[in-house]
Every structure is written in structure tokens, then in C-alpha cells.
PDB file of N, CA and C in Angstrom:
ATOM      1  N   UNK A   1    -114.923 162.668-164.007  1.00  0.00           N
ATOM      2  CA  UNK A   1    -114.589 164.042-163.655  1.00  0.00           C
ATOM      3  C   UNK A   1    -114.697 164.931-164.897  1.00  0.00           C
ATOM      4  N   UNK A   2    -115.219 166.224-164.718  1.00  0.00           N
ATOM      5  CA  UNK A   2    -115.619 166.567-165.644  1.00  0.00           C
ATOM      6  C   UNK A   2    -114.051 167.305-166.338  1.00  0.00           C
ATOM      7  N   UNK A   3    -114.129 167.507-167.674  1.00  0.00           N
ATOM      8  CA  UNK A   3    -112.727 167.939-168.180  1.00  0.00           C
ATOM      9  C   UNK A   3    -113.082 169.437-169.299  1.00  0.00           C
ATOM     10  N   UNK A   4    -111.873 170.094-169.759  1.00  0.00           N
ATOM     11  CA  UNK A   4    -112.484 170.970-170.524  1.00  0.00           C
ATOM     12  C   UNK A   4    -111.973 170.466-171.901  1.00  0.00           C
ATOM     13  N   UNK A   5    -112.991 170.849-173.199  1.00  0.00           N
ATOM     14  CA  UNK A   5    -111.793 170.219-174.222  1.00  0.00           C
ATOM     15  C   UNK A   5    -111.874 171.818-175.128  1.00  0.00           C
ATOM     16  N   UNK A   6    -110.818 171.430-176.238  1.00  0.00           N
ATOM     17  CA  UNK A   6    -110.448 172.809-176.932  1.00  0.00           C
ATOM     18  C   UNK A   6    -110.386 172.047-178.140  1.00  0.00           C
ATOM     19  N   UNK A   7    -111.520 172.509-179.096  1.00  0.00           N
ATOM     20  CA  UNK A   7    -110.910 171.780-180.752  1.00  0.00           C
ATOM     21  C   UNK A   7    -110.619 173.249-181.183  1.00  0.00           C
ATOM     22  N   UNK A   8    -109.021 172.375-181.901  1.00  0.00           N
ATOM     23  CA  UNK A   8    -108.317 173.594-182.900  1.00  0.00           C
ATOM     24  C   UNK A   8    -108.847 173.142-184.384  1.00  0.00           C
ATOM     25  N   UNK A   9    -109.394 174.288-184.794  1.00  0.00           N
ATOM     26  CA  UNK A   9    -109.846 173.624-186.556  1.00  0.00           C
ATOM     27  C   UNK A   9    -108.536 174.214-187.429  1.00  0.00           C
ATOM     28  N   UNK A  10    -107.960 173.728-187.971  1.00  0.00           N
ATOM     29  CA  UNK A  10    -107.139 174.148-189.126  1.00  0.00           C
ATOM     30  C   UNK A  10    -107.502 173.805-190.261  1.00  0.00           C
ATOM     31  N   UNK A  11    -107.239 175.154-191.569  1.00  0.00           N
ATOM     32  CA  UNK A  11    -107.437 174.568-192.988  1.00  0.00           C
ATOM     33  C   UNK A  11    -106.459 175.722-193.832  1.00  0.00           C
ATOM     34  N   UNK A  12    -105.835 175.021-194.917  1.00  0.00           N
ATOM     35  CA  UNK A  12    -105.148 175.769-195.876  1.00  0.00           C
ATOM     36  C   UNK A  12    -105.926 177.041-195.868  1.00  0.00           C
ATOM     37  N   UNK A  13    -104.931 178.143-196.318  1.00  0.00           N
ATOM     38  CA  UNK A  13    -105.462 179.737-196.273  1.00  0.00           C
ATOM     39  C   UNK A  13    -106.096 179.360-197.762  1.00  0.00           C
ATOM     40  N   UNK A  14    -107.353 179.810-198.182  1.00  0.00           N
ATOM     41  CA  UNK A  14    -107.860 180.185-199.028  1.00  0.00           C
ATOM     42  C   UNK A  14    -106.372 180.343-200.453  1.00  0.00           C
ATOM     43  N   UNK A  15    -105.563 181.068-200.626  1.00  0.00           N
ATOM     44  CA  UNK A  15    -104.619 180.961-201.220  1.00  0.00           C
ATOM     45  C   UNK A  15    -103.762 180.164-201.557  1.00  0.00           C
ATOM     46  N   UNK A  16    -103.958 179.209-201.045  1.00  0.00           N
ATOM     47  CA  UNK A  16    -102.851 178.067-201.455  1.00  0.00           C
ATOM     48  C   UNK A  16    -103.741 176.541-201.773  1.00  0.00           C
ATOM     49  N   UNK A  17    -103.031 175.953-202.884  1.00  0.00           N
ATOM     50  CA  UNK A  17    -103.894 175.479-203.160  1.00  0.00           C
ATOM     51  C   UNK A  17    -103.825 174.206-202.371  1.00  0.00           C
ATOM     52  N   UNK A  18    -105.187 173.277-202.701  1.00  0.00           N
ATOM     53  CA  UNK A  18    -105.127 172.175-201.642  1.00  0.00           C
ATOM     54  C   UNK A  18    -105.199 171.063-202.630  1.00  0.00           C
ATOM     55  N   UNK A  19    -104.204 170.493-202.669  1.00  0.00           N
ATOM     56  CA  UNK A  19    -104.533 169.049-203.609  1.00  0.00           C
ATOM     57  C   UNK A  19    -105.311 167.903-203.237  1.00  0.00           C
ATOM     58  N   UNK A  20    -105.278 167.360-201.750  1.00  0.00           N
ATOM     59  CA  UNK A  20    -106.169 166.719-201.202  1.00  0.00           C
ATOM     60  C   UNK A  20    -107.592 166.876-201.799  1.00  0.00           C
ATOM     61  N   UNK A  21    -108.041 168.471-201.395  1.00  0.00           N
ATOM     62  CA  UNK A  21    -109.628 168.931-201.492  1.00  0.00           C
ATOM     63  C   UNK A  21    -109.905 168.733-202.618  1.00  0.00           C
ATOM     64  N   UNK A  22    -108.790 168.753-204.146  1.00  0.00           N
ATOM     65  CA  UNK A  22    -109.126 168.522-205.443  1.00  0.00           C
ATOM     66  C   UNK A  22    -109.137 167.060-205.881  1.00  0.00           C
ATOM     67  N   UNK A  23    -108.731 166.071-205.594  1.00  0.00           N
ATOM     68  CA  UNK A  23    -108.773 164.792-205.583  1.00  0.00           C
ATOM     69  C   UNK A  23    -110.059 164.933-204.857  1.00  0.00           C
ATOM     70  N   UNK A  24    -110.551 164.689-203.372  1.00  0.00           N
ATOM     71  CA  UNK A  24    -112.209 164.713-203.302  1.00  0.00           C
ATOM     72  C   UNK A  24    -112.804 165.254-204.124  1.00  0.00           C
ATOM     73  N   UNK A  25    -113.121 166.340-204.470  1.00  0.00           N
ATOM     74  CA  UNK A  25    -113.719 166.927-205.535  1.00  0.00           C
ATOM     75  C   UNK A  25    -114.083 165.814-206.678  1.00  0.00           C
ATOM     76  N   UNK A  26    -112.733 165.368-206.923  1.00  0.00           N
ATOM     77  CA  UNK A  26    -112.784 165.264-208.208  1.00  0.00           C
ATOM     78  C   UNK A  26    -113.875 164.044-208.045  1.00  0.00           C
ATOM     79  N   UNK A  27    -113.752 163.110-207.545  1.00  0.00           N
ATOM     80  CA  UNK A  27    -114.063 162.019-206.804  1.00  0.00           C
ATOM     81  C   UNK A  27    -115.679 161.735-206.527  1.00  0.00           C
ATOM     82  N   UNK A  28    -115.716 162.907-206.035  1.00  0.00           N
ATOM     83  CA  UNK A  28    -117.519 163.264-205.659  1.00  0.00           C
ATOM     84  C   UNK A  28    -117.952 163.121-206.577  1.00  0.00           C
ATOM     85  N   UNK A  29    -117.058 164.067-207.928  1.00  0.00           N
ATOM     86  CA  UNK A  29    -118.622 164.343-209.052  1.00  0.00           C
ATOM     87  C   UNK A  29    -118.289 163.092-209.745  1.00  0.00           C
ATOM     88  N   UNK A  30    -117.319 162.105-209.824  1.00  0.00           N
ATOM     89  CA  UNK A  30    -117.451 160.852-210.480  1.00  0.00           C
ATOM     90  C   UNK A  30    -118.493 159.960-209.985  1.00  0.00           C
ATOM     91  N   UNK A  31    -118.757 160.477-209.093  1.00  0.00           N
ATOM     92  CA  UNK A  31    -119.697 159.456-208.233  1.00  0.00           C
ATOM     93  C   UNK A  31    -121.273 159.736-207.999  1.00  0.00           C
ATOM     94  N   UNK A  32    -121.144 161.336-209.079  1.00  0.00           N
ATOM     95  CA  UNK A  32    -122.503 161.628-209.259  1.00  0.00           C
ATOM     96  C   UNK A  32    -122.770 162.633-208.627  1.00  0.00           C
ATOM     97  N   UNK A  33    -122.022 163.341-207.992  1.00  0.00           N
ATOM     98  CA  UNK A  33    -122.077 164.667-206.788  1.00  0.00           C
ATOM     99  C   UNK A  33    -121.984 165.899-207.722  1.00  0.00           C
ATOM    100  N   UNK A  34    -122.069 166.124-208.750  1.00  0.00           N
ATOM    101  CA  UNK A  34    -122.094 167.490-209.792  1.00  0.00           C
ATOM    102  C   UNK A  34    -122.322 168.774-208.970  1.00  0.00           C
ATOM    103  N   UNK A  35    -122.805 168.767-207.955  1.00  0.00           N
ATOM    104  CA  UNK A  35    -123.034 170.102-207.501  1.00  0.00           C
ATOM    105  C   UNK A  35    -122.063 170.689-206.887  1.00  0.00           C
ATOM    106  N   UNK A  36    -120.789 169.895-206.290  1.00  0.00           N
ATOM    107  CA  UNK A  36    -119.947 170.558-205.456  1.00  0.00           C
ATOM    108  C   UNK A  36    -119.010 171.479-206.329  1.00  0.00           C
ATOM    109  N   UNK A  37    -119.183 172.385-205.770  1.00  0.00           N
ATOM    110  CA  UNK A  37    -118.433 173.566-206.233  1.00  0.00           C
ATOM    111  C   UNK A  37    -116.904 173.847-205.712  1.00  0.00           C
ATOM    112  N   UNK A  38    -116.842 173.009-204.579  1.00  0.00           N
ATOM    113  CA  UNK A  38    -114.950 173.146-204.558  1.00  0.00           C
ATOM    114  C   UNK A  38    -114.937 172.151-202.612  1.00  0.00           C
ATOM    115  N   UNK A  39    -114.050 172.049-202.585  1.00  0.00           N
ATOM    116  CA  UNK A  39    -113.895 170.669-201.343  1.00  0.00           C
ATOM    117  C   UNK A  39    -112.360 170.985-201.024  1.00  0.00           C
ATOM    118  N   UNK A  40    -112.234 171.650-199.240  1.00  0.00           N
ATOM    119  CA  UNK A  40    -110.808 171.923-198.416  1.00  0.00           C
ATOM    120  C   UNK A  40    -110.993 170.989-197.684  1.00  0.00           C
ATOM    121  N   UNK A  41    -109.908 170.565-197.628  1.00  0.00           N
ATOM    122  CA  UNK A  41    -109.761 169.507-196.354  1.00  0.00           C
ATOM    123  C   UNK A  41    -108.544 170.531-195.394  1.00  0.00           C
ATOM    124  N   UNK A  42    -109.260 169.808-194.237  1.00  0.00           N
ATOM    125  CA  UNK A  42    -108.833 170.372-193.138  1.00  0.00           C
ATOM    126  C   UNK A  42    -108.384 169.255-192.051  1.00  0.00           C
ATOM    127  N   UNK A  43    -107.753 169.757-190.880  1.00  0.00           N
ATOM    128  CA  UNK A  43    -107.955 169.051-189.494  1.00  0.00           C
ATOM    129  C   UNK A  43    -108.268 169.334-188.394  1.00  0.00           C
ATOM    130  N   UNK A  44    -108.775 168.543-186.800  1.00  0.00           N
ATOM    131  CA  UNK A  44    -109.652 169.278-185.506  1.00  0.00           C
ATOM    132  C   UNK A  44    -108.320 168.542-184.957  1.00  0.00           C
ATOM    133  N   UNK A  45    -107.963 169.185-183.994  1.00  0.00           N
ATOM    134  CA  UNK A  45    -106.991 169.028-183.155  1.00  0.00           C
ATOM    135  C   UNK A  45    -108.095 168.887-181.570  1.00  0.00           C
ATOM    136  N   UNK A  46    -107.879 168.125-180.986  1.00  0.00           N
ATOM    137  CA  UNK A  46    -108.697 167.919-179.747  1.00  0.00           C
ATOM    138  C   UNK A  46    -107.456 168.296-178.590  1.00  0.00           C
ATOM    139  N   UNK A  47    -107.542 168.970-177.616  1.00  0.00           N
ATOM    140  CA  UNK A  47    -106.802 169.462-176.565  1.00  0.00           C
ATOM    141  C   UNK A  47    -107.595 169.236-175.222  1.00  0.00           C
ATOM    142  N   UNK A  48    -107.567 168.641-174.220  1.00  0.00           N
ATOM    143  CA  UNK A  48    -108.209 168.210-172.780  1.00  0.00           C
ATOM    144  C   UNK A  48    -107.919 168.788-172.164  1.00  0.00           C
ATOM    145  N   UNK A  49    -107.929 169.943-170.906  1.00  0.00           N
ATOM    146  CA  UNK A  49    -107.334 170.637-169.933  1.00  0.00           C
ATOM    147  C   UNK A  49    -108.444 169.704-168.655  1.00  0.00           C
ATOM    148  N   UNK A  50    -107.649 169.785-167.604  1.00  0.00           N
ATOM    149  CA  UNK A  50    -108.211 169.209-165.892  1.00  0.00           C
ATOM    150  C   UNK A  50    -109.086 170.552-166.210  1.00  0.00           C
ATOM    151  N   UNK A  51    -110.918 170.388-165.524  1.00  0.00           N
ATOM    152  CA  UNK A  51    -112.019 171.475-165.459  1.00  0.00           C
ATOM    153  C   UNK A  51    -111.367 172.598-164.089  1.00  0.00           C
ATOM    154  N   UNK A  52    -110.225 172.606-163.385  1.00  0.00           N
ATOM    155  CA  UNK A  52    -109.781 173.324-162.866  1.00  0.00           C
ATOM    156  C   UNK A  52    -108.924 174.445-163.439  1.00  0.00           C
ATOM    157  N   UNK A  53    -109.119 174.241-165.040  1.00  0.00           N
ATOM    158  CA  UNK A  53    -108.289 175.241-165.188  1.00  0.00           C
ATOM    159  C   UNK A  53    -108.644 176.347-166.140  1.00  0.00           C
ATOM    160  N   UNK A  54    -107.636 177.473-165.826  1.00  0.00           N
ATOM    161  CA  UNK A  54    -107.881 178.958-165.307  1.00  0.00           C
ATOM    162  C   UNK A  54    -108.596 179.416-167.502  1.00  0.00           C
ATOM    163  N   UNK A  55    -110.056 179.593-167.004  1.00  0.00           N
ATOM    164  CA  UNK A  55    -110.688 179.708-168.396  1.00  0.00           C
ATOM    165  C   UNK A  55    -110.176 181.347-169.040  1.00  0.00           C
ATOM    166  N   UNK A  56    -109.817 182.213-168.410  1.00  0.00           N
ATOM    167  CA  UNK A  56    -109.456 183.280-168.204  1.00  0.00           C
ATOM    168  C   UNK A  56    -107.948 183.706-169.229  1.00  0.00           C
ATOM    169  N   UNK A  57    -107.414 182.651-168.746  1.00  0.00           N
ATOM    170  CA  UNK A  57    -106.191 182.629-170.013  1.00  0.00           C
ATOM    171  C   UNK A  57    -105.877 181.601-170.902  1.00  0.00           C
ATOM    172  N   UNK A  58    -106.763 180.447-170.924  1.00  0.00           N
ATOM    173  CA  UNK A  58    -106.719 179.605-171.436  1.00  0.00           C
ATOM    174  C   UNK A  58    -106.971 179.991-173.348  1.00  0.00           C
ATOM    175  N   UNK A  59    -107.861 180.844-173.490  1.00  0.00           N
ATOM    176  CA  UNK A  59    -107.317 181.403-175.265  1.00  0.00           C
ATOM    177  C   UNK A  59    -106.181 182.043-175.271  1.00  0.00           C
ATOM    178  N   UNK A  60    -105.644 182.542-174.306  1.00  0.00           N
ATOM    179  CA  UNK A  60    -104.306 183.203-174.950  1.00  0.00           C
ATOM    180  C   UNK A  60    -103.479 181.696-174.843  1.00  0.00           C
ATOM    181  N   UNK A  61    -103.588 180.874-174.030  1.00  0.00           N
ATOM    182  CA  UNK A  61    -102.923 180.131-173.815  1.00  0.00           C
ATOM    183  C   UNK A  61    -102.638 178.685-175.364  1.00  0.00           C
ATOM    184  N   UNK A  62    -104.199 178.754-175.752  1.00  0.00           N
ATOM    185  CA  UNK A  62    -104.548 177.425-177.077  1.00  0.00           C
ATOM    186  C   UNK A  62    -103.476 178.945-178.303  1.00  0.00           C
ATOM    187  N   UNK A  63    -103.760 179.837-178.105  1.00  0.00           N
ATOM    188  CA  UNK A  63    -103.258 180.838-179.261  1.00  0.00           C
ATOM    189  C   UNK A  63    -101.797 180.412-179.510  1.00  0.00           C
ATOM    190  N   UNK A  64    -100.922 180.420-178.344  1.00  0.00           N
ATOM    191  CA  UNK A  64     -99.874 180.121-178.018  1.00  0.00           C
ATOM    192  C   UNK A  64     -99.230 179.325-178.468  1.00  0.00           C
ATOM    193  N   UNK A  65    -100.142 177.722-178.107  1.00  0.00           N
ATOM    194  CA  UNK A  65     -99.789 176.395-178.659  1.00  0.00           C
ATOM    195  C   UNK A  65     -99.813 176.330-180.346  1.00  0.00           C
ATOM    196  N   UNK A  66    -100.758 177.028-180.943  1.00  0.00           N
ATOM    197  CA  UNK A  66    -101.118 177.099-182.014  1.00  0.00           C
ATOM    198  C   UNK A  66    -100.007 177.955-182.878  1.00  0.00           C
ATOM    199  N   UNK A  67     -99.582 178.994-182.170  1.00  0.00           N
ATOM    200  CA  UNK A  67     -98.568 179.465-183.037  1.00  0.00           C
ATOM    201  C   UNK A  67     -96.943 178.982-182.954  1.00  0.00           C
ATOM    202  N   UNK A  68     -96.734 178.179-181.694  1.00  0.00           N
ATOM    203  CA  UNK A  68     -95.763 177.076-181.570  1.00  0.00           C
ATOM    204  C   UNK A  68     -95.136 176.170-182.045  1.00  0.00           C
ATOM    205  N   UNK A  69     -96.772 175.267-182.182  1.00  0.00           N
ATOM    206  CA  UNK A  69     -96.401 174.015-182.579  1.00  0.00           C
ATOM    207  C   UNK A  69     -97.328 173.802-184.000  1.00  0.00           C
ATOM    208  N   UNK A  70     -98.946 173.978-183.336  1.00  0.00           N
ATOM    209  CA  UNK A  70    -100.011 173.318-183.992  1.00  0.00           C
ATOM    210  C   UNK A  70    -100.291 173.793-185.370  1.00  0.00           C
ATOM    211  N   UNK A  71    -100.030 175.122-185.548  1.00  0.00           N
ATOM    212  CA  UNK A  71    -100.609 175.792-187.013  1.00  0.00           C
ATOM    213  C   UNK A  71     -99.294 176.110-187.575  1.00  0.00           C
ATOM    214  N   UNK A  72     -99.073 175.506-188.961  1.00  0.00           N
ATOM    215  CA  UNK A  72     -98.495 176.357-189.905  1.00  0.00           C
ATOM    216  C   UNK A  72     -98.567 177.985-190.214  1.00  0.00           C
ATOM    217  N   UNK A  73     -98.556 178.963-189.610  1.00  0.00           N
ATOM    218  CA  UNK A  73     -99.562 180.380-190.073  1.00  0.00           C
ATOM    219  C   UNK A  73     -99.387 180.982-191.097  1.00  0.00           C
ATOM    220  N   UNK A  74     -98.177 180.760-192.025  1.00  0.00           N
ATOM    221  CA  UNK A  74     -97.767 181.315-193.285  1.00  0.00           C
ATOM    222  C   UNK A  74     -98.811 180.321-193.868  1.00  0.00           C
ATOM    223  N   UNK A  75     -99.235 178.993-193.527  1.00  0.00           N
ATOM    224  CA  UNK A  75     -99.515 178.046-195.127  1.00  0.00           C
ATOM    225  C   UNK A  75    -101.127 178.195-194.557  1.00  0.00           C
ATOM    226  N   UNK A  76    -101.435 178.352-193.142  1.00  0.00           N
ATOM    227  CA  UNK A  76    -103.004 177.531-192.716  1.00  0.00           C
ATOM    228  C   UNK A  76    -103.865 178.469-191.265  1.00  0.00           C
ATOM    229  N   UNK A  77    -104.639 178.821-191.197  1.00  0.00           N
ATOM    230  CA  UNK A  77    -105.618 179.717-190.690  1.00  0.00           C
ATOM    231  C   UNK A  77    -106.658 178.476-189.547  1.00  0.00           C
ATOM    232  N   UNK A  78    -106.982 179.029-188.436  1.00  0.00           N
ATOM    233  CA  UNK A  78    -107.111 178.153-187.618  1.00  0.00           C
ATOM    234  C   UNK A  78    -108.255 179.143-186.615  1.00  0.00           C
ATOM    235  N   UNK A  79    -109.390 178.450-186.767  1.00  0.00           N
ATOM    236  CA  UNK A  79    -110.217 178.358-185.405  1.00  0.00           C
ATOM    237  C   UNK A  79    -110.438 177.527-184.140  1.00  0.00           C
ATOM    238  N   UNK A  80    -110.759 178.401-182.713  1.00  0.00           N
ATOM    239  CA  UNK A  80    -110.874 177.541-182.332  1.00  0.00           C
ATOM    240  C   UNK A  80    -112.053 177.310-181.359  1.00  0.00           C
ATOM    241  N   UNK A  81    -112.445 176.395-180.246  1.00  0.00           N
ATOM    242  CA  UNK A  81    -113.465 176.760-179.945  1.00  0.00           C
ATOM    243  C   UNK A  81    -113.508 175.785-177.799  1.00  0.00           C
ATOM    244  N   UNK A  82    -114.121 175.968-177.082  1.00  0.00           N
ATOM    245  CA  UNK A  82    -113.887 175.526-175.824  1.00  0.00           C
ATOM    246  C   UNK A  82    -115.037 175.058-175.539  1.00  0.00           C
ATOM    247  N   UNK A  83    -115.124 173.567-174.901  1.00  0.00           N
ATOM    248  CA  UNK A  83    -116.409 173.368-174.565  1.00  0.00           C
ATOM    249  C   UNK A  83    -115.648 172.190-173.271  1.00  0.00           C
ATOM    250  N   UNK A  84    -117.157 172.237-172.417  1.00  0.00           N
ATOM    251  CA  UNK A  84    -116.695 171.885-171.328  1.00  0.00           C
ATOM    252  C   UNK A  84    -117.340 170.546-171.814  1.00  0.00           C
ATOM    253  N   UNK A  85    -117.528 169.375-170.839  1.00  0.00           N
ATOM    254  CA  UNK A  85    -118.213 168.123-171.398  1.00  0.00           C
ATOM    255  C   UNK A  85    -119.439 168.065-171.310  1.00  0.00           C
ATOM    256  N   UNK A  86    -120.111 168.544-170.699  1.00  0.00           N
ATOM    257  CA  UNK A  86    -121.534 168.851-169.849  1.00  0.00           C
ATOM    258  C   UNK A  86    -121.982 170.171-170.097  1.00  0.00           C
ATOM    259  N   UNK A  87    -121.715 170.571-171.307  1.00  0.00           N
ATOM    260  CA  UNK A  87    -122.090 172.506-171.499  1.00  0.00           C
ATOM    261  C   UNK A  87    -122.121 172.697-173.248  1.00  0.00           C
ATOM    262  N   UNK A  88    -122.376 173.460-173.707  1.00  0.00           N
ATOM    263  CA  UNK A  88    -122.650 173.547-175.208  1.00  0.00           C
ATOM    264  C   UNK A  88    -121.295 174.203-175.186  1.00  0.00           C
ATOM    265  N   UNK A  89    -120.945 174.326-176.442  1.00  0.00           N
ATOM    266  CA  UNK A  89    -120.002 175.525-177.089  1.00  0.00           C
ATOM    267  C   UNK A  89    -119.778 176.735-176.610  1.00  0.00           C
ATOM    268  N   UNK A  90    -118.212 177.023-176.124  1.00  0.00           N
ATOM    269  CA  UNK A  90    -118.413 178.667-175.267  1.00  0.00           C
ATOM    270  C   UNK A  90    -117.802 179.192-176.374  1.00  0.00           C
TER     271      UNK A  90
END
């Protein structure tokens, strides 16, 4: 049955720093990667809705969850995006 999914992307705001992304960094160019110029780590949050449901409020609805539960918004900035299983990127 077909389903809808919702990835939430989250990543530190530009302003704060990310220690994770600097450990990769650092890591890369030990390993011979000299070109990278800076490395955020982030996370995709995957969300499933039944394909019956109402696409209409469903961004106000992921907005919702996101300012709830899912996103920090003082520390982390978040896109997101809806795709059905059988359809490209809406």
C-alpha cells in the first residue's frame, strides 16, 4: 500500500559550533582529503503518514511536530521535504 513519507533534515544553525563536523574534518584531511573546507553533521528524521492523508495540512502539520518535539530551534534549523513512494520529491 502505497504510504507518504516526510524527511525532516536538521543541522546546527550556522552559529554554533559543531564539534562532531570538526573531528570529521579533521579526520578527512588526515586521510588525505585537503580540500575540505569545513564538514556539519546533521540528521534525516523519516516520518510515514497512511497515503490517505490530508496533503493540504500535512506541512503545517510536520512544522508542528518539528517545533514540539523534533527540532531544537534556538540550537538547529530544519528542512523538510514530502514524497510519496511511487512519485519524486513534492
Amino acid at each position: 500500500m502505497q504510504k507518504i513519507k516526510v524527511r525532516v533534515y536538521v543541522n546546527l544553525r550556522e552559529s554554533i559550533l559543531d564539534p562532531q563536523g570538526k573531528a570529521v574534518e579533521k579526520g578527512l584531511r588526515k586521510l588525505g582529503f585537503d580540500d575540505v573546507e569545513g564538514v556539519r553533521i546533521g540528521k534525516m528524521i523519516e516520518l510515514i503518514f497512511p497515503a490517505e492523508t490530508d496533503m493540504n495540512s500535512l506541512g503545517e502539520k510536520v512544522k508542528r511536530m518539528c517545533g514540539m518535539l523534533l527540532v531544537n530551534e534556538v540550537m538547529e534549523d530544519y528542512r523538510f521535504e514530502i514524497v510519496r513512494e511511487d512519485e519524486a520529491v513534492i
